[in-house]
N, C-alpha and C. Protein backbone atom coordinates (compact mmCIF):
# COMPACT_ATOMS: atom_id res chain seq x y z
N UNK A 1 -105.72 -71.00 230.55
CA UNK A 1 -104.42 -70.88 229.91
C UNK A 1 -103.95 -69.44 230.12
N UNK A 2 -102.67 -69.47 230.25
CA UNK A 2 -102.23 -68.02 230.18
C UNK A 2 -101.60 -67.34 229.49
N UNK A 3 -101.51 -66.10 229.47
CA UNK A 3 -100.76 -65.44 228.17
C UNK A 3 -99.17 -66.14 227.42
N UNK A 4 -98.60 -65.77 228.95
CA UNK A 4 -96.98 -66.49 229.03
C UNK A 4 -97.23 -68.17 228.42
N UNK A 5 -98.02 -68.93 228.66
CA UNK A 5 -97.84 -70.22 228.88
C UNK A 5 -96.98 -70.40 227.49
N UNK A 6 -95.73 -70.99 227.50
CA UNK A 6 -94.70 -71.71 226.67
C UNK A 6 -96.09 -72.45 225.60
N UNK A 7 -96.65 -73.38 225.76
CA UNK A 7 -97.73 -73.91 224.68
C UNK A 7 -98.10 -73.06 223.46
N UNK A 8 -98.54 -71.77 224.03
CA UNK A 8 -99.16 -71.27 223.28
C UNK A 8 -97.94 -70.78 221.76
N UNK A 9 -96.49 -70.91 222.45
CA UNK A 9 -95.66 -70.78 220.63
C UNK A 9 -95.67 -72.00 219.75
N UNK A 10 -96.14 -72.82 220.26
CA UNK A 10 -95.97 -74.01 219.79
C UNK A 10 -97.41 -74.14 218.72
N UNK A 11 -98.52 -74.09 219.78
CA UNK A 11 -99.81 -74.74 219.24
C UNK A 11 -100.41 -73.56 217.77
N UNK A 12 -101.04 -74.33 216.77
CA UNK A 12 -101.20 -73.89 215.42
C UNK A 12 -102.18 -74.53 214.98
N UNK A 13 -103.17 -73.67 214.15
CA UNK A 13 -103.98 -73.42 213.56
C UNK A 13 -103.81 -75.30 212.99
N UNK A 14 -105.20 -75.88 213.20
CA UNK A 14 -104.93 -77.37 212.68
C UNK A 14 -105.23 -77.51 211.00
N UNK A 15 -106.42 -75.97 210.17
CA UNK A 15 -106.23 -76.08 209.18
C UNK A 15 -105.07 -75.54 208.25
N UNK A 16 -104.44 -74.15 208.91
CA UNK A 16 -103.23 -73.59 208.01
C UNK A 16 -102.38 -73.84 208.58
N UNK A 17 -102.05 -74.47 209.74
CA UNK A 17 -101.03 -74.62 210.52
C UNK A 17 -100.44 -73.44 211.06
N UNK A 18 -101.10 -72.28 210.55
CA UNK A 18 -100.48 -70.80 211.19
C UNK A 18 -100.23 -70.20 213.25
N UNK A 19 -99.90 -69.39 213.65
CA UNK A 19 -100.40 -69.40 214.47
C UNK A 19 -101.75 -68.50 215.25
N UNK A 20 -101.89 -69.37 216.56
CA UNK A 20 -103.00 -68.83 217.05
C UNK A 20 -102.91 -68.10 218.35
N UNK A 21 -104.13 -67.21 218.13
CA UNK A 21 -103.96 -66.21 219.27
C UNK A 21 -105.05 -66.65 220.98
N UNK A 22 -104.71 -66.11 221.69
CA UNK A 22 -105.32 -66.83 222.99
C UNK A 22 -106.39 -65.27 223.33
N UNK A 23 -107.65 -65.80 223.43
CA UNK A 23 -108.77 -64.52 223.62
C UNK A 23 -109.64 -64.80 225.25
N UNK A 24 -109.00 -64.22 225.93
CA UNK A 24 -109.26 -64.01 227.49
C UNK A 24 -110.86 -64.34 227.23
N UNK A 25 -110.99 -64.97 228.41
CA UNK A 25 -112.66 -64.88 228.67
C UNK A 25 -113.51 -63.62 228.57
N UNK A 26 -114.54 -63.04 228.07
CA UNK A 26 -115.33 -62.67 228.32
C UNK A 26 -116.50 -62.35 228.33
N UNK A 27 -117.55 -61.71 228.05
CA UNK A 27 -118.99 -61.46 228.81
C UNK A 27 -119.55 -62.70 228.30
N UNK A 28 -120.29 -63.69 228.90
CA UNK A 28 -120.39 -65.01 228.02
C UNK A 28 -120.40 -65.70 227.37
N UNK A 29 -118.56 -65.58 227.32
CA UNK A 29 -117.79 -66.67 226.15
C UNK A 29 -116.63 -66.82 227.13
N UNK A 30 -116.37 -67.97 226.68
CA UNK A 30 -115.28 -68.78 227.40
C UNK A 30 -113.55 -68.14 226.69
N UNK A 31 -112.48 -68.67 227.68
CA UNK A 31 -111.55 -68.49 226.73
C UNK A 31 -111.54 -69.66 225.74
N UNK A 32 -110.74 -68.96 224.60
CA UNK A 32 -110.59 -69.74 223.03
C UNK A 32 -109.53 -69.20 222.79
N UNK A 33 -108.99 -69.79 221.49
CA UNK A 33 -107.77 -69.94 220.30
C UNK A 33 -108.61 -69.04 219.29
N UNK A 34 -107.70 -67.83 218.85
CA UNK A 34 -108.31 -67.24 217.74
C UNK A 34 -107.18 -67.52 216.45
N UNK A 35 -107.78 -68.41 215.20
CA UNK A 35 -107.08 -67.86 213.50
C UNK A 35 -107.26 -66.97 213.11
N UNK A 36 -107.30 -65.29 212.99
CA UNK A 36 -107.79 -64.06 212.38
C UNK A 36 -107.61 -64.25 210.76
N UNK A 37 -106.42 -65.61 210.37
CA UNK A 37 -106.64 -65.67 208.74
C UNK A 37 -107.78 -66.04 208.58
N UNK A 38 -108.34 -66.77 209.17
CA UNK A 38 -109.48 -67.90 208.56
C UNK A 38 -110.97 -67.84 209.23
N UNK A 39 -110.87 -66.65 210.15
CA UNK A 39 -111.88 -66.42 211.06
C UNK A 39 -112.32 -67.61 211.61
N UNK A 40 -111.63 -67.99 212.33
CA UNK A 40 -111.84 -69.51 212.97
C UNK A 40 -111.39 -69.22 214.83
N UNK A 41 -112.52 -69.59 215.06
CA UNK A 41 -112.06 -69.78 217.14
C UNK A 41 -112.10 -70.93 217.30
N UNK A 42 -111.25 -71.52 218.24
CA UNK A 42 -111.65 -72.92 218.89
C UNK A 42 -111.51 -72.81 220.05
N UNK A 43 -111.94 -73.48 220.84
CA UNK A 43 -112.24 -73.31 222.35
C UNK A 43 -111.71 -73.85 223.19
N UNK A 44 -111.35 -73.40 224.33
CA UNK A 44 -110.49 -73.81 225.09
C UNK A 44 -111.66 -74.67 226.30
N UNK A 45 -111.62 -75.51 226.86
CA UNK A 45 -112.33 -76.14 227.70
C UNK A 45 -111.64 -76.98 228.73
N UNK A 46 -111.85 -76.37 229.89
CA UNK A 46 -111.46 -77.42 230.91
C UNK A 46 -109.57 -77.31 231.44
N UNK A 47 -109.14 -75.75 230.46
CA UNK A 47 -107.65 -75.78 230.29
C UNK A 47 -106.94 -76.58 228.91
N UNK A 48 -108.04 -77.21 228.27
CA UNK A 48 -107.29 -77.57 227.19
C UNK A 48 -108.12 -77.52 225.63
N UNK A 49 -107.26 -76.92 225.07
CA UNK A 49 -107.52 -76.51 223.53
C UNK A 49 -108.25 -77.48 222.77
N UNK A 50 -109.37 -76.94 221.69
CA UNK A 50 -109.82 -77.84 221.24
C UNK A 50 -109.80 -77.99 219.98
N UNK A 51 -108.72 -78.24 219.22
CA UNK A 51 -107.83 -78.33 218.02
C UNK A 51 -108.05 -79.20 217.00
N UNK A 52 -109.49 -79.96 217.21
CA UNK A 52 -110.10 -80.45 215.68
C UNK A 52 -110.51 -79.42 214.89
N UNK A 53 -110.12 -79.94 213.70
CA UNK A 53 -110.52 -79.00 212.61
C UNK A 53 -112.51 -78.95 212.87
N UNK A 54 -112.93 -79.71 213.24
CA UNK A 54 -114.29 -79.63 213.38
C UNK A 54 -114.54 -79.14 214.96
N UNK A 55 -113.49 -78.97 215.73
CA UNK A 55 -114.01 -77.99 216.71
C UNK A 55 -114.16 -76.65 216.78
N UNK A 56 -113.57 -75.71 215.38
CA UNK A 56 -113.14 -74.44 215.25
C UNK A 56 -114.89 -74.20 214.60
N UNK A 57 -114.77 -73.14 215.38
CA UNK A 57 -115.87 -72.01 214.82
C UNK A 57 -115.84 -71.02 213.67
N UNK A 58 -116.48 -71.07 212.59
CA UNK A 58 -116.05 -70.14 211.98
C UNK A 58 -117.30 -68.67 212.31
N UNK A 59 -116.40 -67.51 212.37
CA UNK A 59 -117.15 -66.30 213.12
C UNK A 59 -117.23 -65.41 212.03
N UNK A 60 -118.44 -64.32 211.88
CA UNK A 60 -118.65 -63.66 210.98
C UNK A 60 -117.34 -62.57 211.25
N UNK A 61 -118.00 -61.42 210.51
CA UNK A 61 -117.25 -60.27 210.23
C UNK A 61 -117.08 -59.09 211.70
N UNK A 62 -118.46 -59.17 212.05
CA UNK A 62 -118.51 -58.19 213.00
C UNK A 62 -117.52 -58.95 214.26
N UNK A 63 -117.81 -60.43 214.29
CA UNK A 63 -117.48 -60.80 216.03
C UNK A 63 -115.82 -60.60 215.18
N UNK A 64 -115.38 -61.39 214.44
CA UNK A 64 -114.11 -61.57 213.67
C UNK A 64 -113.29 -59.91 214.32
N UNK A 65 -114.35 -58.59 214.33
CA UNK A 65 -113.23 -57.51 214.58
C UNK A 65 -113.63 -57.29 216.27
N UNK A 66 -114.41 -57.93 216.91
CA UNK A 66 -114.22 -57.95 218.40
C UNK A 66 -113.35 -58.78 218.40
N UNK A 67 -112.88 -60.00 218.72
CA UNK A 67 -111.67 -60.64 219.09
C UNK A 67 -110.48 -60.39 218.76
N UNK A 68 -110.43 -59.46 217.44
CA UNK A 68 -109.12 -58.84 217.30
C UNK A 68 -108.93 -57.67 218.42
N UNK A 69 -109.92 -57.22 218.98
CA UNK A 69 -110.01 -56.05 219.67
C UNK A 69 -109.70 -57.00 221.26
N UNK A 70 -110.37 -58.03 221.81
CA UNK A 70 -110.21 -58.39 222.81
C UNK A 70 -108.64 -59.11 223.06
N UNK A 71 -107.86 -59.65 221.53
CA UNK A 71 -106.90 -60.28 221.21
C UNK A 71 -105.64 -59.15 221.60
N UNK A 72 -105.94 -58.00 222.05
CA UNK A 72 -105.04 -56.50 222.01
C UNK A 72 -104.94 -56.09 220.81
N UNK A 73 -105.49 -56.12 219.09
CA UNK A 73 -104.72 -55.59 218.40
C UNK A 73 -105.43 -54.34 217.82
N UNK A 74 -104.65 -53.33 217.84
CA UNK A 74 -105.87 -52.07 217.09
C UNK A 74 -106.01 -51.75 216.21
N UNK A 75 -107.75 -51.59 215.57
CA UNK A 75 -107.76 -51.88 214.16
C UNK A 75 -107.03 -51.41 212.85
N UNK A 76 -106.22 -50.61 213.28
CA UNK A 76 -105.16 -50.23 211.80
C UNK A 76 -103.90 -51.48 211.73
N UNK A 77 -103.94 -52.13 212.97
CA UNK A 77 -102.82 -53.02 212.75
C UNK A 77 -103.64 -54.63 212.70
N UNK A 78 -104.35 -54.86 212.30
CA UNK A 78 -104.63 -55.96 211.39
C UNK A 78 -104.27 -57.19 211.01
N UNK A 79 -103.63 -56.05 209.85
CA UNK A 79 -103.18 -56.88 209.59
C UNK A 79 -101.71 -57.59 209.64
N UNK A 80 -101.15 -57.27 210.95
CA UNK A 80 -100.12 -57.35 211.97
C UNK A 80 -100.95 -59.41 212.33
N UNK A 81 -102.14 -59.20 212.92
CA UNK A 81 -102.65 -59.98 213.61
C UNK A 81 -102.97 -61.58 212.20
N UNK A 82 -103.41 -60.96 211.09
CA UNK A 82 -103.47 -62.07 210.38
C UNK A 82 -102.21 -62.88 209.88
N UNK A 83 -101.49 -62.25 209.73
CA UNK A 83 -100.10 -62.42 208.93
C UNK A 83 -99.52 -63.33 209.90
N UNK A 84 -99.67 -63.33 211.25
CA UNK A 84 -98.91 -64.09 212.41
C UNK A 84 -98.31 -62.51 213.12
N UNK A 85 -97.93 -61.35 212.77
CA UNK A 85 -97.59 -60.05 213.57
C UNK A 85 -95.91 -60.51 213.44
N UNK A 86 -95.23 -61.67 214.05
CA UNK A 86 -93.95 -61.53 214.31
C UNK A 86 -93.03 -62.26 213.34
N UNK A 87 -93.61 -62.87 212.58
CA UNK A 87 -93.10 -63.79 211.37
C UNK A 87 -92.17 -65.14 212.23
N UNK A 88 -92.77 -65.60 213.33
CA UNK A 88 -92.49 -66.71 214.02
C UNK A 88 -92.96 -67.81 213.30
N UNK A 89 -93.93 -67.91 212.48
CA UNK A 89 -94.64 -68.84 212.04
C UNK A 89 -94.93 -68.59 210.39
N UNK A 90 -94.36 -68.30 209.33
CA UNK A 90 -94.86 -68.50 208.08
C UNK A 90 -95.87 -68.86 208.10
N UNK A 91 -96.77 -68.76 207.29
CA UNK A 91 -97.68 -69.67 206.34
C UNK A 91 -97.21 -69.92 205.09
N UNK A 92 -97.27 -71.20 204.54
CA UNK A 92 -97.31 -70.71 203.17
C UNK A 92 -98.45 -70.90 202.12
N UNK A 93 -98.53 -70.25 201.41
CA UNK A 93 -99.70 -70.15 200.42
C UNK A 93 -99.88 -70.70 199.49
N UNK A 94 -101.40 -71.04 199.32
CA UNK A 94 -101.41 -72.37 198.57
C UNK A 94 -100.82 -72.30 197.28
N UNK A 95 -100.41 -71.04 196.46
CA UNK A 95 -100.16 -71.11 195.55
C UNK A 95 -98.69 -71.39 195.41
N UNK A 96 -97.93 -71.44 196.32
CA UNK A 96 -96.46 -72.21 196.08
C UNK A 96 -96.56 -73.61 195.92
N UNK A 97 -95.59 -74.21 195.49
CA UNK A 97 -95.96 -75.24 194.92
C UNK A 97 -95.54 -76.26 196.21
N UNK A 98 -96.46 -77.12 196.32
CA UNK A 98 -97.03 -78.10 197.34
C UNK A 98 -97.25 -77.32 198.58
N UNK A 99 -98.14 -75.84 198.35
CA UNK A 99 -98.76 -75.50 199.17
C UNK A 99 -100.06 -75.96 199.99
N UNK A 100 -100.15 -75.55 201.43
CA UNK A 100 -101.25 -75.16 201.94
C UNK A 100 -102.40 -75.70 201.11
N UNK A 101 -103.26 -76.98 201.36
CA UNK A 101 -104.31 -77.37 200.38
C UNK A 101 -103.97 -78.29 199.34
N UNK A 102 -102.66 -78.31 198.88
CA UNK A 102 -101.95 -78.93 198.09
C UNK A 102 -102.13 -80.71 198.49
N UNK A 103 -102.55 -80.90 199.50
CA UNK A 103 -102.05 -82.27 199.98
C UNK A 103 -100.88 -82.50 200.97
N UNK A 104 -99.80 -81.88 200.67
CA UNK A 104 -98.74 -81.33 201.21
C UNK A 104 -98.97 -81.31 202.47
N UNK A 105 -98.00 -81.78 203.35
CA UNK A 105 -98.14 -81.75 204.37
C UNK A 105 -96.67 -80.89 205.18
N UNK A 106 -97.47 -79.83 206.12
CA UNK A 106 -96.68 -78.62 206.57
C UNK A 106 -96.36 -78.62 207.94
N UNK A 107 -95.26 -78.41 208.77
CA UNK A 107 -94.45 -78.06 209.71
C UNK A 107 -94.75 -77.09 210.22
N UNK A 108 -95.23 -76.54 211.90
CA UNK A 108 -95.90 -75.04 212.07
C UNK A 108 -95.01 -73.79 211.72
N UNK A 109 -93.20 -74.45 211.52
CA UNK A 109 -92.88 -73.47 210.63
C UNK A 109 -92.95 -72.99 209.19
N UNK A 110 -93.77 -73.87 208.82
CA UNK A 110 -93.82 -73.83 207.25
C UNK A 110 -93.25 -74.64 206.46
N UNK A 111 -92.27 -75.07 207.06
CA UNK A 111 -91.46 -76.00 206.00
C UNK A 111 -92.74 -77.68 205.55
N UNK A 112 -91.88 -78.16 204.49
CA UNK A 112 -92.84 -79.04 203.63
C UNK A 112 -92.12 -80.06 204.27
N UNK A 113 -93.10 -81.37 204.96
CA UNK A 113 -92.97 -82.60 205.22
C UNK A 113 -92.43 -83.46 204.00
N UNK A 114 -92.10 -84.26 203.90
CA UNK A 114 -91.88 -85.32 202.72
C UNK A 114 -92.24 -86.77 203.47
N UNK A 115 -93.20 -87.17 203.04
CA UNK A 115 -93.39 -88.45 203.24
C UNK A 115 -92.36 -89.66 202.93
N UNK A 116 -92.12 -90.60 203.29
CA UNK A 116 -91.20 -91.51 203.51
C UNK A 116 -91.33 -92.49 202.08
N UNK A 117 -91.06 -93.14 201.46
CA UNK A 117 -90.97 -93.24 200.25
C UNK A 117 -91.33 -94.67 200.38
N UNK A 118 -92.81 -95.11 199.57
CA UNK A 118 -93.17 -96.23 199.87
C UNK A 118 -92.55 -97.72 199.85
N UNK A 119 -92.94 -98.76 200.41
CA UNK A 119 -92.34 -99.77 200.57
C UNK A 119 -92.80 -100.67 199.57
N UNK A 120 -92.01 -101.66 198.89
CA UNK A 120 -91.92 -102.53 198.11
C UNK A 120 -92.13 -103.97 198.68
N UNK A 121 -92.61 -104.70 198.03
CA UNK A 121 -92.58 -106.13 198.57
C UNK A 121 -91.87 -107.12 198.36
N UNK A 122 -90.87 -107.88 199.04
CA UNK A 122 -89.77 -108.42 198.47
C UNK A 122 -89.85 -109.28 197.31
């Protein structure tokens, strides 16, 4: 995958729906999808992302500040990198109401889905 590739504004974090960052291959690790909220990688294989919530890795502390480092961001700006950096993508937090965790179901811009309003039987 490449930096430019159009996909990458689109594709989002499958547990916060936030977005994700693309971490170049290197010294034996493949390229991956980095969440810096949630310390979560998922892996890219074969050219294509691997976007189950049970494919994401969750990474300690130390690797968590190499991929921000391999991701370009330098460590005073951070938290540039967790937040989303460009505010293209909200999150919202679980504590708004029918947040994130809530059940609620979220839009990678943030906005709140509404489910369709159940059906009756004649």
């Amino acid at each position: 995958m490449k930096p430019d590739d159009p996909l990458l504004k689109i594709l989002a974090c499958p547990l916060d729906k936030g977005p994700l960052h693309l971490v170049p291959e290197g010294t034996g690790t493949g390229e991956a999808l980095y969440n810096p909220r949630l310390h979560r990688r998922y892996p890219i294989v074969d050219g294509i992302p691997q976007l189950l919530p049970s494919s994401g890795e969750q990474v300690g502390e130390e690797e968590h500040e190499e991929l921000l480092r391999r991701i370009g961001v330098p460590s005073g700006n951070a938290a540039d990198a967790v937040s989303g950096g460009n505010g293209d993508h909200p999150v919202p937090s679980a504590s708004d109401s029918g947040g994130v965790g809530s059940g609620a179901v979220h839009a990678v811009d943030g906005t709140r889905l509404e489910a369709p309003a159940p059906r009756t039987a004649p």
